[in-house]
N, C-alpha and C. Protein backbone atom coordinates (compact mmCIF):
# COMPACT_ATOMS: atom_id res chain seq x y z
N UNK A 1 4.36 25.78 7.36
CA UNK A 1 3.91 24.62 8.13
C UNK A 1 5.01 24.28 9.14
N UNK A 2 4.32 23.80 10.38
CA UNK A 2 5.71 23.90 11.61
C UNK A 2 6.17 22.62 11.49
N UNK A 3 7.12 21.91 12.05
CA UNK A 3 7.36 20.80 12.28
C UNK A 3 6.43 19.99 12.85
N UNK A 4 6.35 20.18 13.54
CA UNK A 4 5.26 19.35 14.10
C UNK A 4 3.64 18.97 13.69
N UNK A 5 2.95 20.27 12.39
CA UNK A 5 2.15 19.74 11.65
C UNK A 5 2.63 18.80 10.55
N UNK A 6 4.19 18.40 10.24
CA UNK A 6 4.75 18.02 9.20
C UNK A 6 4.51 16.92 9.38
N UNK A 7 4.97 16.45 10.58
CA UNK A 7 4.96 14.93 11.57
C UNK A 7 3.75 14.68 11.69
N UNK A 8 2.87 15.00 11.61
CA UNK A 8 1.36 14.97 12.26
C UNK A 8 0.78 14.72 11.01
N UNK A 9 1.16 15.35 9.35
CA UNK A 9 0.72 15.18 8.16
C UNK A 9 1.38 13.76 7.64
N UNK A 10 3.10 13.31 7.85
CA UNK A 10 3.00 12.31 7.26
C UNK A 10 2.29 11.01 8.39
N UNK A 11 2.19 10.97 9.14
CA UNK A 11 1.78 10.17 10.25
C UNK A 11 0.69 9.49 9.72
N UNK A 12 -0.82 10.44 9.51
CA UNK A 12 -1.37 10.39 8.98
C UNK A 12 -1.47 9.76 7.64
N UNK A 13 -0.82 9.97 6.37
CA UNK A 13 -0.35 9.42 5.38
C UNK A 13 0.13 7.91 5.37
N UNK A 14 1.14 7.70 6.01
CA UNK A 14 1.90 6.78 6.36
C UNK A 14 0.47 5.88 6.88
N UNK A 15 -0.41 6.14 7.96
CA UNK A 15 -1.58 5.25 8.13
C UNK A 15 -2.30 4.94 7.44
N UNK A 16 -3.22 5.78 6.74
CA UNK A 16 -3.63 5.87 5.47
C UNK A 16 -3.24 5.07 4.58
N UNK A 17 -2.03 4.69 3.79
CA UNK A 17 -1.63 3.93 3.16
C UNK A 17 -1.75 2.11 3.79
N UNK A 18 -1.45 2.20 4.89
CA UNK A 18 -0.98 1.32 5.43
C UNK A 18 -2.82 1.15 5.84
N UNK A 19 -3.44 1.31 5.70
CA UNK A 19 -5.24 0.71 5.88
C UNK A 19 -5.45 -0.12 4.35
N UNK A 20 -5.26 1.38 3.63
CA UNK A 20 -5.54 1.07 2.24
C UNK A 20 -4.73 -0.66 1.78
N UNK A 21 -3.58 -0.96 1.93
CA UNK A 21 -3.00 -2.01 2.10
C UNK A 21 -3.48 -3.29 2.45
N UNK A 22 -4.19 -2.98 3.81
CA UNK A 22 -4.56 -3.99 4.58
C UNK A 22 -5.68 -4.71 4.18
N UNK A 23 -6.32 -4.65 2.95
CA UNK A 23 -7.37 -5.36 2.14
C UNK A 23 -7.07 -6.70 2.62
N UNK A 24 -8.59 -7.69 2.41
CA UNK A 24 -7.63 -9.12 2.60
C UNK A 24 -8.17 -9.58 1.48
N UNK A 25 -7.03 -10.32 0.70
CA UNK A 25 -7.36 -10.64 -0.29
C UNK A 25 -8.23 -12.16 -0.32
N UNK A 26 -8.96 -12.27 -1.08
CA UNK A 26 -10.27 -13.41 -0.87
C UNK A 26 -9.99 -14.14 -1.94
N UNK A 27 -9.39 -15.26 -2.21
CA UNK A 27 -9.15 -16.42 -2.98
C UNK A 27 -10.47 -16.68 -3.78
N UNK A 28 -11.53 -17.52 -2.89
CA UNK A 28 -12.73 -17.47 -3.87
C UNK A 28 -13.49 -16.93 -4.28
N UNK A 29 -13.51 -15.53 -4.16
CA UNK A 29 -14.00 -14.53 -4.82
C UNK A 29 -13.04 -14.25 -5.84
N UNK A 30 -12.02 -14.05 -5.84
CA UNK A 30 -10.86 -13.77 -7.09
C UNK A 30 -10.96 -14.83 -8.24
N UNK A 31 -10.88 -16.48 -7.61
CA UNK A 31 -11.20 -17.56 -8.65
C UNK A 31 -12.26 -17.11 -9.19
N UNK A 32 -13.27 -16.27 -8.54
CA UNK A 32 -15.16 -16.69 -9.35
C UNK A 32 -14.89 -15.45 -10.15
N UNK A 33 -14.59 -14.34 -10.19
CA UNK A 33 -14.70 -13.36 -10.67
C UNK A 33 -13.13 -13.05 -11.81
N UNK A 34 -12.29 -13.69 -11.56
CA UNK A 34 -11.54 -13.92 -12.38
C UNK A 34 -11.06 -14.82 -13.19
N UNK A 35 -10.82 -16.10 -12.57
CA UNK A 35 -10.10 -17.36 -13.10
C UNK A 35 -11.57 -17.57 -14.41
N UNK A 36 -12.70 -18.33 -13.56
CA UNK A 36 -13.81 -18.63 -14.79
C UNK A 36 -14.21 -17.39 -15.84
N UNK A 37 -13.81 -15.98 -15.66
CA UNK A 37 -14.08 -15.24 -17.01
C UNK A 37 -13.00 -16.09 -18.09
N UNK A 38 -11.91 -16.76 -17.91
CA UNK A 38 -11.27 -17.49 -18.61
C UNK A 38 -11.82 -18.66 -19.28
N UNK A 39 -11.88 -19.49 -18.44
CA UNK A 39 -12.01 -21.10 -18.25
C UNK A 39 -13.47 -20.91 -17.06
N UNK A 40 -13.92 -22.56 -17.43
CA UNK A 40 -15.03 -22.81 -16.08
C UNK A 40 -14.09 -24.27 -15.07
N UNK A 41 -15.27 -24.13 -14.24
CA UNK A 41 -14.33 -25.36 -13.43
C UNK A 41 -14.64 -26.65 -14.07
N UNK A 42 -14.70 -27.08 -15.41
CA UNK A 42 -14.20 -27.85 -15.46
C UNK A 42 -13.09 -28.47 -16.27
N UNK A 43 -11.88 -27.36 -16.33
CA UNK A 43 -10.56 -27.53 -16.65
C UNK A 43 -10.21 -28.35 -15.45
N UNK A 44 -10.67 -28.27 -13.70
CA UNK A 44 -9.85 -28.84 -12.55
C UNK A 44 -9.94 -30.11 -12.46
N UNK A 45 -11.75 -30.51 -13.09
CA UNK A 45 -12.10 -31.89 -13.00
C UNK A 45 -12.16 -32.87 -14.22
N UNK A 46 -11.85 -32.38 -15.22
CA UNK A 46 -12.17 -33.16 -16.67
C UNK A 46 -10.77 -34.30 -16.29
N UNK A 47 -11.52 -35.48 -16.96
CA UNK A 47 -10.39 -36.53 -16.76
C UNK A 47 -8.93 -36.43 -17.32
N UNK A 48 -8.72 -35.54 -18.72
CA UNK A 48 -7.66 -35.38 -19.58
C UNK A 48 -6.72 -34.03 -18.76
N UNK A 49 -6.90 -33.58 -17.62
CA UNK A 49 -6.37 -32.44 -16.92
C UNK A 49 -5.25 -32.59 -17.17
N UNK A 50 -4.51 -31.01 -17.08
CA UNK A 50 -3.16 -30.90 -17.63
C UNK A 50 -2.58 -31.38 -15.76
N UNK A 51 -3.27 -30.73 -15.13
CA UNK A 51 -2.28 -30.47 -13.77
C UNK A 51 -2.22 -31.66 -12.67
N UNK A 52 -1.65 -32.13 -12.22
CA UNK A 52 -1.20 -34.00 -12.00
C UNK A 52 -0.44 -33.61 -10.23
N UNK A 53 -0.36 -32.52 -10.28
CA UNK A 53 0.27 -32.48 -8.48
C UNK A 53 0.49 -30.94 -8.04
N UNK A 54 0.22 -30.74 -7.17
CA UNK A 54 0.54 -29.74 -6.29
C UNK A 54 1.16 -28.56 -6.56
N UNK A 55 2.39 -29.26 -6.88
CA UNK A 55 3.88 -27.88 -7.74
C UNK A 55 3.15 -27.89 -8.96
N UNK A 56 2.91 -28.54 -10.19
CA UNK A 56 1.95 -28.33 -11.39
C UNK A 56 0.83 -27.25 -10.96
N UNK A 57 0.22 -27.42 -9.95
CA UNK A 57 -0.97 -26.73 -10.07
C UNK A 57 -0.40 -25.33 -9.29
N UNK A 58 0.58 -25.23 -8.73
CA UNK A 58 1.39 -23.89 -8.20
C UNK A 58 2.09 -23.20 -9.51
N UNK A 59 2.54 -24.04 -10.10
CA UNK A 59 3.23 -23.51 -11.33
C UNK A 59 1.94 -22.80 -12.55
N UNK A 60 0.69 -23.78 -12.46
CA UNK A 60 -0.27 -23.18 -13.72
C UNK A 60 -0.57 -21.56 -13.40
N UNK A 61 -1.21 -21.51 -11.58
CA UNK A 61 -1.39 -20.56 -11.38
C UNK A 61 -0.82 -19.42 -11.43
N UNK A 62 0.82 -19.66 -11.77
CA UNK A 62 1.79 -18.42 -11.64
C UNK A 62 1.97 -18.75 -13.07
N UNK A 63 1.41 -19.37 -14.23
CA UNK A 63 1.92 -19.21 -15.73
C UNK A 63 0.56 -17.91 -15.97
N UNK A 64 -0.51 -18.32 -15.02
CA UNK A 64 -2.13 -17.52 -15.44
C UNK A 64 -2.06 -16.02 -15.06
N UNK A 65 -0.66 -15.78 -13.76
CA UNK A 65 -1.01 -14.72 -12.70
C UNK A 65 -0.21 -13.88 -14.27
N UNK A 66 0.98 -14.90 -14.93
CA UNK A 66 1.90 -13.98 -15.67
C UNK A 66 1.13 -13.62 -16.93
N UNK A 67 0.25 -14.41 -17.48
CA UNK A 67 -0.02 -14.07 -18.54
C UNK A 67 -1.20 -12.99 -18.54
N UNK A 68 -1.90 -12.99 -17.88
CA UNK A 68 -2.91 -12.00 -17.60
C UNK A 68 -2.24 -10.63 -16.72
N UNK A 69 -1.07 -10.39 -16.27
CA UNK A 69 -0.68 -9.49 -16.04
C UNK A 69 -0.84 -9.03 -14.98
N UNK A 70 -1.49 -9.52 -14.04
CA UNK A 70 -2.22 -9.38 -13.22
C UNK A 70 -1.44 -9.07 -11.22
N UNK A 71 -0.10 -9.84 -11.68
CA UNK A 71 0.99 -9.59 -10.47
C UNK A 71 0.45 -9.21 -9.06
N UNK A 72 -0.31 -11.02 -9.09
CA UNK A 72 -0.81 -11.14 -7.55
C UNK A 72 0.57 -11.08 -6.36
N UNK A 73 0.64 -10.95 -5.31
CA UNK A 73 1.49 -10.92 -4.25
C UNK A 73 1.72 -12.04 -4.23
N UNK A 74 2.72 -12.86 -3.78
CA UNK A 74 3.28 -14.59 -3.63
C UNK A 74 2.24 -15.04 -2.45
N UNK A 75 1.60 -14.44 -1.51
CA UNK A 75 0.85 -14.66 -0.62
C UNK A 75 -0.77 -14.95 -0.92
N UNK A 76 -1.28 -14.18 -2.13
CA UNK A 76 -2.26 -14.38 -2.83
C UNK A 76 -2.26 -15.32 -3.67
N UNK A 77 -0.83 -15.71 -4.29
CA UNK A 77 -0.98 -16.71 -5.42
C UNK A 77 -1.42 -18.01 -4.39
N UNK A 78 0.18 -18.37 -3.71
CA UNK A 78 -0.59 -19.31 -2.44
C UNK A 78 -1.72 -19.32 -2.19
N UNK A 79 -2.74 -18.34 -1.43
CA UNK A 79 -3.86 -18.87 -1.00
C UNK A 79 -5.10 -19.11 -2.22
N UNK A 80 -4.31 -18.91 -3.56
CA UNK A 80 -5.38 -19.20 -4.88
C UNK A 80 -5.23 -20.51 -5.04
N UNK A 81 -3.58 -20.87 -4.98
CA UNK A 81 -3.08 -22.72 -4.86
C UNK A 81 -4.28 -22.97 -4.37
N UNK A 82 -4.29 -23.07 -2.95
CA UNK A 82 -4.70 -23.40 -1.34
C UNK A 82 -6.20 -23.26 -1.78
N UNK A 83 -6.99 -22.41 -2.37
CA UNK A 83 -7.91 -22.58 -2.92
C UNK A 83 -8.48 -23.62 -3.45
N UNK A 84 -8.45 -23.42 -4.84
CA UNK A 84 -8.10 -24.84 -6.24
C UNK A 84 -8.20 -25.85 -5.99
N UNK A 85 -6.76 -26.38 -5.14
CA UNK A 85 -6.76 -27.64 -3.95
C UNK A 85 -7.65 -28.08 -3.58
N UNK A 86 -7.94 -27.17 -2.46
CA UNK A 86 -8.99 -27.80 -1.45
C UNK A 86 -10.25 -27.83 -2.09
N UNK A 87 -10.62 -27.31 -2.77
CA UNK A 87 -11.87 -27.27 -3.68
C UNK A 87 -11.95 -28.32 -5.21
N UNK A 88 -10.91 -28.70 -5.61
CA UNK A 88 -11.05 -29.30 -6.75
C UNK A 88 -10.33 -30.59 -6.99
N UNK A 89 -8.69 -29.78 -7.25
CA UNK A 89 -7.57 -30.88 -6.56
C UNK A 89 -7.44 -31.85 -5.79
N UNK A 90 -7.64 -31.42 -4.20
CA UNK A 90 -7.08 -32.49 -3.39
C UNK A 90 -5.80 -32.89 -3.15
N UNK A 91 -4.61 -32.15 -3.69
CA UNK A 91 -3.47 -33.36 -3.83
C UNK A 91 -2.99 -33.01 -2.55
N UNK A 92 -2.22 -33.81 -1.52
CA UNK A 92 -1.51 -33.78 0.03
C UNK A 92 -0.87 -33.16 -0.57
N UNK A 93 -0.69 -32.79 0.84
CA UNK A 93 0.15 -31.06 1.24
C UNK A 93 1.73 -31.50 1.74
């Protein structure tokens, strides 16, 4: 193989990967298809709720990402926060 098909093979590769990557990850589809096989929503709204603010509800989601094993990206956990929040929560930003 010459050099130049070498360059031309990882090039290729290197893109390839870098598509495969570029998924976007979808918050409420991940909550519906993951979070409620757990729990339903109404752990967010029951009056006795564990989670009371913002960092609480940043912190549950990264106790859930650890225990399920699951090692979302810090960018996914955020937009699961950012999710939750705006959908259940509410608490200012």
């Amino acid at each position: 193989m010459s050099y130049q098909s070498k360059l031309v093979a990882v090039g290729f590769l290197l893109i390839a990967g870098a598509t495969a990557q570029a998924a976007e990850f979808d918050a409420a589809d991940y909550h519906s298809t993951q979070c409620t096989s757990c729990h339903g929503t109404e752990v967010y709204t029951r009056e006795d709720r564990r989670v009371s603010s913002l960092s609480e509800l940043q912190a549950q989601v990264e106790r859930c990402d650890a225990n399920l094993a699951t090692k979302l990206f810090p960018e996914d956990l955020a937009a699961l926060v950012d999710h939750l929040n705006d959908n259940y929560y509410k608490f200012d930003k």
